[in-house]
C-alpha atoms as a PDB file:
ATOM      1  CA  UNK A   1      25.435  43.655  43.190  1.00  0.00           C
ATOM      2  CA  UNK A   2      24.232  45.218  40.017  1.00  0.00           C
ATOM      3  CA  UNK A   3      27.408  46.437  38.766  1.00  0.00           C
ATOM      4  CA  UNK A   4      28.328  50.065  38.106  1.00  0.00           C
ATOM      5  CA  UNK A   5      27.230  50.831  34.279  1.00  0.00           C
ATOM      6  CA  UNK A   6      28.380  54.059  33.542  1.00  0.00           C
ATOM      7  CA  UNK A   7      26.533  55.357  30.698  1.00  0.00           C
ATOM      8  CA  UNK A   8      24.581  51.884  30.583  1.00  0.00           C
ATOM      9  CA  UNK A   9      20.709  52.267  29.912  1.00  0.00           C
ATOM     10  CA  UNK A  10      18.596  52.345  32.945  1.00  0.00           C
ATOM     11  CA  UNK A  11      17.770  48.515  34.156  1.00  0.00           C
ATOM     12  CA  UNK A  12      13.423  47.833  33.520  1.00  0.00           C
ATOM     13  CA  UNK A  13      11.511  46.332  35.441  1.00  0.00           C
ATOM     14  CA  UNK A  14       8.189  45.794  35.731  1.00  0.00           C
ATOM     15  CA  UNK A  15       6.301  44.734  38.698  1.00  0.00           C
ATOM     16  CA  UNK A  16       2.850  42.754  39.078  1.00  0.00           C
ATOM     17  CA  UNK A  17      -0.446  44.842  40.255  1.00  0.00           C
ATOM     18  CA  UNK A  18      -1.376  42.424  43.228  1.00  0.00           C
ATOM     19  CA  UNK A  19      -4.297  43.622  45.242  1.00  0.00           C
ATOM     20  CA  UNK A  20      -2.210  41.087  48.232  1.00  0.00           C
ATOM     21  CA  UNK A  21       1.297  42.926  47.253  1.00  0.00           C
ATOM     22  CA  UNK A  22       0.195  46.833  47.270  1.00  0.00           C
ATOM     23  CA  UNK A  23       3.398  49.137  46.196  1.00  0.00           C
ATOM     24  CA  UNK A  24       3.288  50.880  50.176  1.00  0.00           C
ATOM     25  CA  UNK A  25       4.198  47.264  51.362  1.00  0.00           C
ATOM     26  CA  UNK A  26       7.160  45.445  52.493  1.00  0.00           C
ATOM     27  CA  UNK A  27       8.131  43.265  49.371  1.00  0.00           C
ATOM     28  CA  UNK A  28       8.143  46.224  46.512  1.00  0.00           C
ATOM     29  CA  UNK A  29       9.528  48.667  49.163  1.00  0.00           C
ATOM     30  CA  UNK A  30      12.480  46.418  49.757  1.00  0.00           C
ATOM     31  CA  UNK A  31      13.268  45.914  46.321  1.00  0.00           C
ATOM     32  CA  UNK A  32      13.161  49.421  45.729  1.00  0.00           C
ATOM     33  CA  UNK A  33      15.797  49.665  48.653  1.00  0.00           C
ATOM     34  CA  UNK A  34      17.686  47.163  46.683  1.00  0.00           C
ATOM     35  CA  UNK A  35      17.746  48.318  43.015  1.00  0.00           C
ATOM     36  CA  UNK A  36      18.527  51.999  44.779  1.00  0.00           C
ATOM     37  CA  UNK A  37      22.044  50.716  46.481  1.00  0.00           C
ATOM     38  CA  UNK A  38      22.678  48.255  43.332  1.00  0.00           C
ATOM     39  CA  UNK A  39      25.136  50.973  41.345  1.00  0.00           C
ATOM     40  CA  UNK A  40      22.786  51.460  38.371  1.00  0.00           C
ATOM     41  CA  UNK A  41      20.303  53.581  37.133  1.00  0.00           C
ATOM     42  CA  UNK A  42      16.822  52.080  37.133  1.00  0.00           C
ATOM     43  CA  UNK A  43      13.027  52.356  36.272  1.00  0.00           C
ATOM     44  CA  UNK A  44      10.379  49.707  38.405  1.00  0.00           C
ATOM     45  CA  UNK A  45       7.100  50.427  36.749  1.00  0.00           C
ATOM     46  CA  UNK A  46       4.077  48.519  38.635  1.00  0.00           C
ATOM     47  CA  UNK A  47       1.541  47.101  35.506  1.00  0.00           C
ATOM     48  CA  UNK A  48      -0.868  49.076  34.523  1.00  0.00           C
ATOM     49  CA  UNK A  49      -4.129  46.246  35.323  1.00  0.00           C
ATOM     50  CA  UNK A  50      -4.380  44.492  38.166  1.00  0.00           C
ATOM     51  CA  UNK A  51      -3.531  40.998  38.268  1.00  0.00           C
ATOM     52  CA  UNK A  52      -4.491  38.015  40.247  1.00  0.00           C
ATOM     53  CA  UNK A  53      -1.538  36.149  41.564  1.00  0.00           C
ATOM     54  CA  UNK A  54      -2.381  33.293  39.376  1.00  0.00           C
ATOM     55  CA  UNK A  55      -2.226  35.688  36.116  1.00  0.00           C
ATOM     56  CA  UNK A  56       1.196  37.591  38.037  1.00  0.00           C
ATOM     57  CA  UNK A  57       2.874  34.075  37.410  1.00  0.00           C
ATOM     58  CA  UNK A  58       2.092  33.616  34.259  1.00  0.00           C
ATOM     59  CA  UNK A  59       2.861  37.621  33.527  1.00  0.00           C
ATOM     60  CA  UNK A  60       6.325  36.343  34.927  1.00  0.00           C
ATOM     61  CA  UNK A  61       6.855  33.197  32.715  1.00  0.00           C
ATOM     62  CA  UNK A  62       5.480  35.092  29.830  1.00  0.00           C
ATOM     63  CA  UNK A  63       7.605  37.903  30.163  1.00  0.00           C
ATOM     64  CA  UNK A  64       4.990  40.423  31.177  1.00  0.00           C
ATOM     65  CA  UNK A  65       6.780  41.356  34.292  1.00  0.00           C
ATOM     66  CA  UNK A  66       9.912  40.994  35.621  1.00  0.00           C
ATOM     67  CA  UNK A  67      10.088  40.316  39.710  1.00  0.00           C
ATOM     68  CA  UNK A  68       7.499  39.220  41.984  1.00  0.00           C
ATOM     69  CA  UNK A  69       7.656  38.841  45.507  1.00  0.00           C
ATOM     70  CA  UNK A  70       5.911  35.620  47.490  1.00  0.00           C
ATOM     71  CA  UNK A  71       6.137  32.373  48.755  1.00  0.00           C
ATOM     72  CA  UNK A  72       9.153  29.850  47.326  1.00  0.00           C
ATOM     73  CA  UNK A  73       7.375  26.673  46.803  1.00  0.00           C
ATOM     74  CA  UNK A  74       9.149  23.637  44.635  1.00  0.00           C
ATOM     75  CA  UNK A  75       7.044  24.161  41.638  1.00  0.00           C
ATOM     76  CA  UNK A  76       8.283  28.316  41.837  1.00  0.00           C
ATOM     77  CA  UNK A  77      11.493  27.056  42.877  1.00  0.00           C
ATOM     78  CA  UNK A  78      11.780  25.222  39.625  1.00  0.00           C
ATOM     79  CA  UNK A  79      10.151  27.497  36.837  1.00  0.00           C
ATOM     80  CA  UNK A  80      11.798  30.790  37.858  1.00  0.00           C
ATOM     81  CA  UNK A  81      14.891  32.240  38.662  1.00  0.00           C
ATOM     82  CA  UNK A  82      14.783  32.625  42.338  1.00  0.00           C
ATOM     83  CA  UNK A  83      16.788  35.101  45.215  1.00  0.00           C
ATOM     84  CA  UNK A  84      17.586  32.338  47.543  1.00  0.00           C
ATOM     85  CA  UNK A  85      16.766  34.321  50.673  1.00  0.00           C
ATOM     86  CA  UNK A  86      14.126  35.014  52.789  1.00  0.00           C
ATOM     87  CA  UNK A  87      12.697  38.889  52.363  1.00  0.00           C
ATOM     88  CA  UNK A  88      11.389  38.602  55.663  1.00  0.00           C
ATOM     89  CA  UNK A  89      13.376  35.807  58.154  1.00  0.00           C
ATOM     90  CA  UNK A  90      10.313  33.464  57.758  1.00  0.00           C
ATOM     91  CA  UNK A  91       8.166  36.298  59.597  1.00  0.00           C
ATOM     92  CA  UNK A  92       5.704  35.425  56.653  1.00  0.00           C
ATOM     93  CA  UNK A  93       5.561  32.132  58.141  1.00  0.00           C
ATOM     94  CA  UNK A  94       3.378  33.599  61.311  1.00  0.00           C
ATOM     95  CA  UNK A  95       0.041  34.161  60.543  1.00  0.00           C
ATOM     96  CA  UNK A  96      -3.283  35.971  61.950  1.00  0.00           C
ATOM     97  CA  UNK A  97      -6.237  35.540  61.282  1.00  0.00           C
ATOM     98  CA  UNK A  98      -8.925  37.598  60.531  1.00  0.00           C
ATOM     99  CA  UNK A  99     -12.256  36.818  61.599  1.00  0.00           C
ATOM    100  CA  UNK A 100     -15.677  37.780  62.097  1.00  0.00           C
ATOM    101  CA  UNK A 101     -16.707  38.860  65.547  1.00  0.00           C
ATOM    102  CA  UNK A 102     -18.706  36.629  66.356  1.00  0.00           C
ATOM    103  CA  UNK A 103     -16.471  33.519  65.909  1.00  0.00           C
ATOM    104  CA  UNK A 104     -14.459  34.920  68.806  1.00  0.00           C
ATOM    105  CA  UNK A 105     -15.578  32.078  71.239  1.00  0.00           C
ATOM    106  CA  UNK A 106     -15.311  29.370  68.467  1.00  0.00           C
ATOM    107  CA  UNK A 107     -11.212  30.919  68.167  1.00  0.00           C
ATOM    108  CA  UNK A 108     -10.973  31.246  71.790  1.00  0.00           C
ATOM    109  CA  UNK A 109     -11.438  27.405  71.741  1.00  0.00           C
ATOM    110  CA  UNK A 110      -8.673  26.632  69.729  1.00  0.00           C
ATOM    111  CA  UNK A 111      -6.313  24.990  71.936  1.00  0.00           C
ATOM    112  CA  UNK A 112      -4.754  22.196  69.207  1.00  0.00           C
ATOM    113  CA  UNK A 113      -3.815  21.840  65.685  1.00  0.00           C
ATOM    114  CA  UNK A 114      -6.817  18.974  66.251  1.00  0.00           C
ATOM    115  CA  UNK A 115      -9.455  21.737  67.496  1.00  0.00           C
ATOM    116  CA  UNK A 116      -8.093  23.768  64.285  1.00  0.00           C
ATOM    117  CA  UNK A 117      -9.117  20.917  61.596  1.00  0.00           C
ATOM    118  CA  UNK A 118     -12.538  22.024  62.429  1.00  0.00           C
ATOM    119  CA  UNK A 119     -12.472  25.114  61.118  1.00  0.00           C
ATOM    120  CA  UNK A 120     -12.215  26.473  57.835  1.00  0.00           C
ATOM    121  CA  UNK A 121      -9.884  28.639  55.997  1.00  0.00           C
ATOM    122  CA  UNK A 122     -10.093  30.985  53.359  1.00  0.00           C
ATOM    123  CA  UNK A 123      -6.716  31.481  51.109  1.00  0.00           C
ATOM    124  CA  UNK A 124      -6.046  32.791  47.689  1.00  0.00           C
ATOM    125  CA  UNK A 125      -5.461  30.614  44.494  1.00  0.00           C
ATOM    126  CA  UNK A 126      -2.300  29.253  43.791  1.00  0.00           C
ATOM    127  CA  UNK A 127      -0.757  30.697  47.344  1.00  0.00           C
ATOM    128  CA  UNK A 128       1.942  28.397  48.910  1.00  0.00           C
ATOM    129  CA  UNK A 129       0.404  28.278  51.989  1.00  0.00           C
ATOM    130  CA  UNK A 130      -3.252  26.615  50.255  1.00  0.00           C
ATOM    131  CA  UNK A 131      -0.325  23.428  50.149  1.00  0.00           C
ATOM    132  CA  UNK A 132       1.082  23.949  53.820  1.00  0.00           C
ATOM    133  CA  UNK A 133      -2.209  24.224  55.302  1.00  0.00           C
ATOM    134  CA  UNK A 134      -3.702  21.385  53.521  1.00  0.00           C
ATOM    135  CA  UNK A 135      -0.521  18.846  54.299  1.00  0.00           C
ATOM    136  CA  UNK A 136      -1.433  19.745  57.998  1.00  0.00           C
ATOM    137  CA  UNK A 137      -4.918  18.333  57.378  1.00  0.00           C
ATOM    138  CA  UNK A 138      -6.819  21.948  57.374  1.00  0.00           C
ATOM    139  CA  UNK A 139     -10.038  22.637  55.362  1.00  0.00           C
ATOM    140  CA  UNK A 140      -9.329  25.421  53.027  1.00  0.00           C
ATOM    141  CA  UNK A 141     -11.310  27.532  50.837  1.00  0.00           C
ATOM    142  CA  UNK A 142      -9.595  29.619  47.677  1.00  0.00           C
ATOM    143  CA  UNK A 143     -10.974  32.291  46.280  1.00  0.00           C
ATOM    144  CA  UNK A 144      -9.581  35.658  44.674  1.00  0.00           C
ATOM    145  CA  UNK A 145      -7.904  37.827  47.448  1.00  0.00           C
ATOM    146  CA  UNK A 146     -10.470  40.951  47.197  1.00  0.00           C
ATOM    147  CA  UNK A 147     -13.168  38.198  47.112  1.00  0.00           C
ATOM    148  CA  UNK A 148     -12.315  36.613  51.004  1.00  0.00           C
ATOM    149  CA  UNK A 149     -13.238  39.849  52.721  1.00  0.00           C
ATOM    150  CA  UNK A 150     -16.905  39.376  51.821  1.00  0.00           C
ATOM    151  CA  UNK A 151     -16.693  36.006  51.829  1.00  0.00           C
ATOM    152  CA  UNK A 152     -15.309  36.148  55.545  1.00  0.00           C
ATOM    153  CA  UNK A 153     -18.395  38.936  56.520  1.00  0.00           C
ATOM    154  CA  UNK A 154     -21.014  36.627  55.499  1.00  0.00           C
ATOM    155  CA  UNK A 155     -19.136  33.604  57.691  1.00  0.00           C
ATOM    156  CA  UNK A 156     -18.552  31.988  53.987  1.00  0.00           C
ATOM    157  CA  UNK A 157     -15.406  30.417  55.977  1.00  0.00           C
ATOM    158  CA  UNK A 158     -13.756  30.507  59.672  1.00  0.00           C
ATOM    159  CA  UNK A 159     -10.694  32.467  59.700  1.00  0.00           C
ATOM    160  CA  UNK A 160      -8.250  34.005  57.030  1.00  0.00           C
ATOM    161  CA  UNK A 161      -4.600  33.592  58.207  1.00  0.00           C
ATOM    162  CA  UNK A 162      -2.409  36.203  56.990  1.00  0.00           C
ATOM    163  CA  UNK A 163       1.199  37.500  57.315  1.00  0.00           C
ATOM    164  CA  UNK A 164       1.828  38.839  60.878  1.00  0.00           C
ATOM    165  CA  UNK A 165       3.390  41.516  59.060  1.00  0.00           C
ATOM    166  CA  UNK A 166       0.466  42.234  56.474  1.00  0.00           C
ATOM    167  CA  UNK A 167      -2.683  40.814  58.493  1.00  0.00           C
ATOM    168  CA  UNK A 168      -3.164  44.477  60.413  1.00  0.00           C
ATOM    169  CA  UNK A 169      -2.807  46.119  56.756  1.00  0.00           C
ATOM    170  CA  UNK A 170      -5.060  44.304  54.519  1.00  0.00           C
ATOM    171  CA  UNK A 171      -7.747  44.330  56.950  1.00  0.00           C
ATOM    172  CA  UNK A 172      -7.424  48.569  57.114  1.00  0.00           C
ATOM    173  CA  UNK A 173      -7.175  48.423  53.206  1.00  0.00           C
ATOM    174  CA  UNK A 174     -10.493  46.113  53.125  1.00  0.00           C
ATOM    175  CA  UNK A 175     -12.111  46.969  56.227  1.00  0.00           C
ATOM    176  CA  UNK A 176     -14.889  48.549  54.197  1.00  0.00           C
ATOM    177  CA  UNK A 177     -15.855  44.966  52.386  1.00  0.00           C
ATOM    178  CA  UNK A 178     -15.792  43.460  56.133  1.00  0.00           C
ATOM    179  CA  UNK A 179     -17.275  45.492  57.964  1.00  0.00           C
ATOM    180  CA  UNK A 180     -17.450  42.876  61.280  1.00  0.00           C
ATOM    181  CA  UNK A 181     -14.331  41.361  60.635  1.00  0.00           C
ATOM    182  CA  UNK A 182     -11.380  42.037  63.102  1.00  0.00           C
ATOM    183  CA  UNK A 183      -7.600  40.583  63.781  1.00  0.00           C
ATOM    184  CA  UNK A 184      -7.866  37.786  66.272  1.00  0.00           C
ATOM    185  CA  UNK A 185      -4.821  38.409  68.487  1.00  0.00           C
ATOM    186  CA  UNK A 186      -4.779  35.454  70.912  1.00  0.00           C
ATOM    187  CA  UNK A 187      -3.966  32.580  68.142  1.00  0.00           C
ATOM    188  CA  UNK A 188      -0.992  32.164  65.412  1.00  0.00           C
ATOM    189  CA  UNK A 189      -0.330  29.676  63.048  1.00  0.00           C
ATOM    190  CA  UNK A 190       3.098  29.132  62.567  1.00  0.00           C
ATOM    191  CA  UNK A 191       5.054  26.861  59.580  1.00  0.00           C
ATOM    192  CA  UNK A 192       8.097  26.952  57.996  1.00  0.00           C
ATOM    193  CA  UNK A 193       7.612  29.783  54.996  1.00  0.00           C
ATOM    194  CA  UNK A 194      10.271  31.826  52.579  1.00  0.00           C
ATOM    195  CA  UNK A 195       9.110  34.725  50.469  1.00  0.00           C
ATOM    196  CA  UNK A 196      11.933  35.438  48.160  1.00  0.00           C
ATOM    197  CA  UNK A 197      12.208  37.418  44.634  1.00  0.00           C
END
């Protein structure tokens, strides 16, 4: 609850550019649900550059911004001020991947989290799941988001596991850097995850 503030100035806030956290998806949508049913007036700019989600934290600890949607690890957990709820009910926490087409058979082979040690994964810096993914004993490749579409067309890494809510997005956003690369329906990954404000 925001409080009603008659005649208050509107409440600021300024939001990360994040090529993985577009305005048209779920996390900036909801919280302008939320600042819209919170009783005061309001103004959620989006930064003018955009930001890796490495430079989006430190836009948050430095000020720079004000509320970032994402994944609650401990060292998040710790540094900021967090909602303690989950945006999406752990849906998050379900991934796709992407892949290029012709690693079909190789997917269509994974039948274990054994058989999935052998491939490898591409992720983003600094994204909660790098940690989750590497506790389970997984091979994982960072690099910035934009930058694992190409590297997944030129087979620079297995599979990219993303949101079951996002995966079908950011492929149609960067379909045009990955030309052969394509949602592989028949396999999910599937851990514990919480993106939170």
């Amino acid at each position: 609850d925001c409080g009603a503030a008659t005649g208050a100035p509107p409440l600021r806030l300024v939001y990360p550019r994040l090529s993985e956290r577009p305005t048209q998806a779920y996390g900036y949508r909801l919280l302008q649900l939320a600042l819209e049913h919170c009783g005061q007036p309001y103004e959620l700019e989006v930064s003018r550059d955009p930001v890796s989600a490495q430079r989006a934290l430190a836009m948050l600890e430095d000020g720079h911004c004000d509320v970032l949607d994402g994944g609650a690890s401990p060292e998040t957990v710790r540094a900021f001020l967090t909602v303690p709820f989950p945006l999406d009910f752990g849906l998050s926490g379900i991934r796709l991947c992407l892949i290029h087409r012709n690693a079909r058979s190789r997917m269509d082979a994974i039948d274990s989290l054994a058989s999935l040690r052998r491939l490898r994964l591409g992720q983003g810096p600094r994204w909660i799941d790098v940690d989750i993914l590497r506790a389970a004993g997984l091979r994982v490749d960072e690099a910035q988001f934009e930058s694992l579409f190409p590297m997944l067309e030129r087979q620079r890494f297995d599979a990219l596991p993303l949101g079951l809510e996002e995966a079908h997005d950011h492929l149609r956003r960067f379909q045009r850097l990955a030309p052969s690369v394509e949602v592989y329906e028949h396999l999910a990954i599937r851990y514990r995850f919480a993106r939170v404000f």
